[in-house]
C-alpha atoms as a PDB file:
ATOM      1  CA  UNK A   1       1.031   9.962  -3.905  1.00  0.00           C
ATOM      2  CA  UNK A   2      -2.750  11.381  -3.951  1.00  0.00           C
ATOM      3  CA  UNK A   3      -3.647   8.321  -6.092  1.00  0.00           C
ATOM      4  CA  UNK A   4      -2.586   6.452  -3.006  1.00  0.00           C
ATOM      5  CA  UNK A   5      -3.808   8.636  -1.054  1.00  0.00           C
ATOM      6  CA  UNK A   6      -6.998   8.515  -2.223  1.00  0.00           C
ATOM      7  CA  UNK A   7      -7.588   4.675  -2.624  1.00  0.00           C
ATOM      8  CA  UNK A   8      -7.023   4.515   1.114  1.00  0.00           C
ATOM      9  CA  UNK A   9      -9.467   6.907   2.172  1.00  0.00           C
ATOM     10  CA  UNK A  10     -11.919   5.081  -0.518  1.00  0.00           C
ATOM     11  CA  UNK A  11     -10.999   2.190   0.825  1.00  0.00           C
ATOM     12  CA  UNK A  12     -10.027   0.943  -2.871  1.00  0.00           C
ATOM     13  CA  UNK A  13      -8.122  -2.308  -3.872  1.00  0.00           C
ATOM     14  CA  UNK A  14      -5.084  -0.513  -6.173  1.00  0.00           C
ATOM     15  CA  UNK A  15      -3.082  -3.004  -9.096  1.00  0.00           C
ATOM     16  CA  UNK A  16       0.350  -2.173  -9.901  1.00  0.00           C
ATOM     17  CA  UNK A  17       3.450  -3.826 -11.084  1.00  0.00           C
ATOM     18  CA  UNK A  18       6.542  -4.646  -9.200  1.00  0.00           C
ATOM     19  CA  UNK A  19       9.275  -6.432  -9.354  1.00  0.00           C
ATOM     20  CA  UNK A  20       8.124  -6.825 -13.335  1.00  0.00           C
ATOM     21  CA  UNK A  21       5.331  -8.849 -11.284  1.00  0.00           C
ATOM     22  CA  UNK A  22       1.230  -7.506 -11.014  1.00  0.00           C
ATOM     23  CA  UNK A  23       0.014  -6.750  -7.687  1.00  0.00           C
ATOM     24  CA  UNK A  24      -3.033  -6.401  -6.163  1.00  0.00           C
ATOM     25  CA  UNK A  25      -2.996  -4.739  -2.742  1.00  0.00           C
ATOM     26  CA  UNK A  26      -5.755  -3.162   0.270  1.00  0.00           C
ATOM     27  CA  UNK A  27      -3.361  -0.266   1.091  1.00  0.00           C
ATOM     28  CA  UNK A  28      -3.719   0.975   4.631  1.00  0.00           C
ATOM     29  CA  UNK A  29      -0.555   3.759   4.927  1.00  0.00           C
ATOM     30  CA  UNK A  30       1.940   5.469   2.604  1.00  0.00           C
ATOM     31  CA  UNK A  31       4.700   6.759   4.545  1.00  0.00           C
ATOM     32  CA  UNK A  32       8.361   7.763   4.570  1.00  0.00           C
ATOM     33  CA  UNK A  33      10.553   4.818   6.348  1.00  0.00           C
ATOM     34  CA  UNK A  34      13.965   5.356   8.232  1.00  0.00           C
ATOM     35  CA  UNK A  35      16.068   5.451   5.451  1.00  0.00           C
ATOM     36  CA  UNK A  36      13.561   7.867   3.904  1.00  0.00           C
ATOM     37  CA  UNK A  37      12.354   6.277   1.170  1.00  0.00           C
ATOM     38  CA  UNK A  38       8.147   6.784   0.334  1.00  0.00           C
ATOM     39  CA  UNK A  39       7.052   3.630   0.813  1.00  0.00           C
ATOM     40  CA  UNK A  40       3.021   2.067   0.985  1.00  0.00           C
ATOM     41  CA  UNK A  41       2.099  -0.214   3.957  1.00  0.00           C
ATOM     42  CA  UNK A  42      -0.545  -2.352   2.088  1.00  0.00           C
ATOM     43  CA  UNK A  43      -2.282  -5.959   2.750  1.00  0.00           C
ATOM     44  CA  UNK A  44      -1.370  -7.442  -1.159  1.00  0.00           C
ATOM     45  CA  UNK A  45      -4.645  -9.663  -2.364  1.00  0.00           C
ATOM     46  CA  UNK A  46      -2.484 -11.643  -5.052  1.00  0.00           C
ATOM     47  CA  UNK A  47       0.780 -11.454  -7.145  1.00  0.00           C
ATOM     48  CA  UNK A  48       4.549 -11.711  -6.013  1.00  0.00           C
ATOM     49  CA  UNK A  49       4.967 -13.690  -3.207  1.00  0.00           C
ATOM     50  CA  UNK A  50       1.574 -14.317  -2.346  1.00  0.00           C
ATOM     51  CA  UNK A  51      -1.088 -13.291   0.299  1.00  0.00           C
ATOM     52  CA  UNK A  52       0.121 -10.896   3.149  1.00  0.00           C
ATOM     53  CA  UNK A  53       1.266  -7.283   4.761  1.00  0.00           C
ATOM     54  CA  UNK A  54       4.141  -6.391   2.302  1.00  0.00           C
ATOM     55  CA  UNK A  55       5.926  -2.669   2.302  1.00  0.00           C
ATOM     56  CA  UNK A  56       6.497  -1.519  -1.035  1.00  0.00           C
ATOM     57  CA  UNK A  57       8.754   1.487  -2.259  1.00  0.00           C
ATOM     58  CA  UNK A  58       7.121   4.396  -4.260  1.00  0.00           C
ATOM     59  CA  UNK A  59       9.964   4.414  -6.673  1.00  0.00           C
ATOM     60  CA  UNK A  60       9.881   0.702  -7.681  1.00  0.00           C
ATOM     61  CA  UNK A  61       6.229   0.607  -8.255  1.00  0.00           C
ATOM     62  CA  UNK A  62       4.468   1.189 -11.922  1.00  0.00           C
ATOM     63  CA  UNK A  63       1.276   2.068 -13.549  1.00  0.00           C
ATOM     64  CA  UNK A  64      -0.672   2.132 -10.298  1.00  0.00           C
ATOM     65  CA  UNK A  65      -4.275   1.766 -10.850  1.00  0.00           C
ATOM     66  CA  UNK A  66      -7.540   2.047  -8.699  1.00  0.00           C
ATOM     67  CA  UNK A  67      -9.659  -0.485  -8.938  1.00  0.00           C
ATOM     68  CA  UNK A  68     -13.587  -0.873  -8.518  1.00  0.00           C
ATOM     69  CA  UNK A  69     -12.747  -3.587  -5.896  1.00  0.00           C
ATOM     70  CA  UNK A  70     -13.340  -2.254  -2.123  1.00  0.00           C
ATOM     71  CA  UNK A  71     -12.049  -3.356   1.258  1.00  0.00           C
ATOM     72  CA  UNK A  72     -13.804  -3.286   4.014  1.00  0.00           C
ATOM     73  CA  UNK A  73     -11.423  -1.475   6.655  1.00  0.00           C
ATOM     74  CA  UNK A  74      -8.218  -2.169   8.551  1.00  0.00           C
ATOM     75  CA  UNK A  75      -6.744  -5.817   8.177  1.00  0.00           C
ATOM     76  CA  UNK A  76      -5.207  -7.856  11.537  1.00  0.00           C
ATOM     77  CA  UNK A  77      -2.057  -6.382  12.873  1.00  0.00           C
ATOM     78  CA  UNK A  78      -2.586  -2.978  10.843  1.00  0.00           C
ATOM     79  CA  UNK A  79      -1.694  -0.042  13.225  1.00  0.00           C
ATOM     80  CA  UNK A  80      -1.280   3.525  12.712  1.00  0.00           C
ATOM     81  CA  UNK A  81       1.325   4.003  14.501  1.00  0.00           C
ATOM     82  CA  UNK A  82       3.881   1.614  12.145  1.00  0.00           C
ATOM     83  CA  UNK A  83       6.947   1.346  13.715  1.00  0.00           C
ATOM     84  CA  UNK A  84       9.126   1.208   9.772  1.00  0.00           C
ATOM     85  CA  UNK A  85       7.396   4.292   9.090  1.00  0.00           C
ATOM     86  CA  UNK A  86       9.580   7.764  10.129  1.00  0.00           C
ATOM     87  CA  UNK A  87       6.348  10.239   8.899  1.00  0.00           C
ATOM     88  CA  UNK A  88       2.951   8.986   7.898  1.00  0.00           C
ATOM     89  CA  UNK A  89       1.426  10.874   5.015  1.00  0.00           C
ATOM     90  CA  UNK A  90      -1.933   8.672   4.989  1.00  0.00           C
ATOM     91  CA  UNK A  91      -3.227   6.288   6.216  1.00  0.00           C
ATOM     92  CA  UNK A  92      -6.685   4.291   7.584  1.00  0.00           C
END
């Protein structure tokens, strides 16, 4: 959680695998979501199913990593006030 945490304040790219697949994601919130599960809110830069806003779940994700790659801020359609998410822990 701070790891995420603290990539989105830094405004760090973070790498992970999920879905035995490598990500690369902005990440803009980390949240719980209605059925409570801890989830990140994140704008993924390349692996899975390509370019896009994805939600992914804390538990599913492994070896997260932050990255010397920075983003520049918020992407298009990012809002704080996330309508999947039930309580926002962080977020831009």
């Amino acid at each position: 959680i701070h790891l995420i945490c603290d990539a989105i304040a830094l405004r760090r790219v973070i790498a992970f695998y999920y879905d035995a697949s490598l990500r690369r994601v902005e990440p803009h919130q980390l949240g719980y979501d209605h059925d409570g599960d801890l989830t990140l809110s994140a704008w993924q830069l390349s692996g899975g199913s390509g370019v896009g806003w994805r939600d992914f779940h804390l538990a599913s994700i492994s070896a997260p990593t932050i990255t010397a790659e920075h983003f520049a801020g918020p992407r298009a359609g990012y809002s704080l006030q996330n309508k999947k998410m039930r309580r926002i822990l962080c977020g831009l």
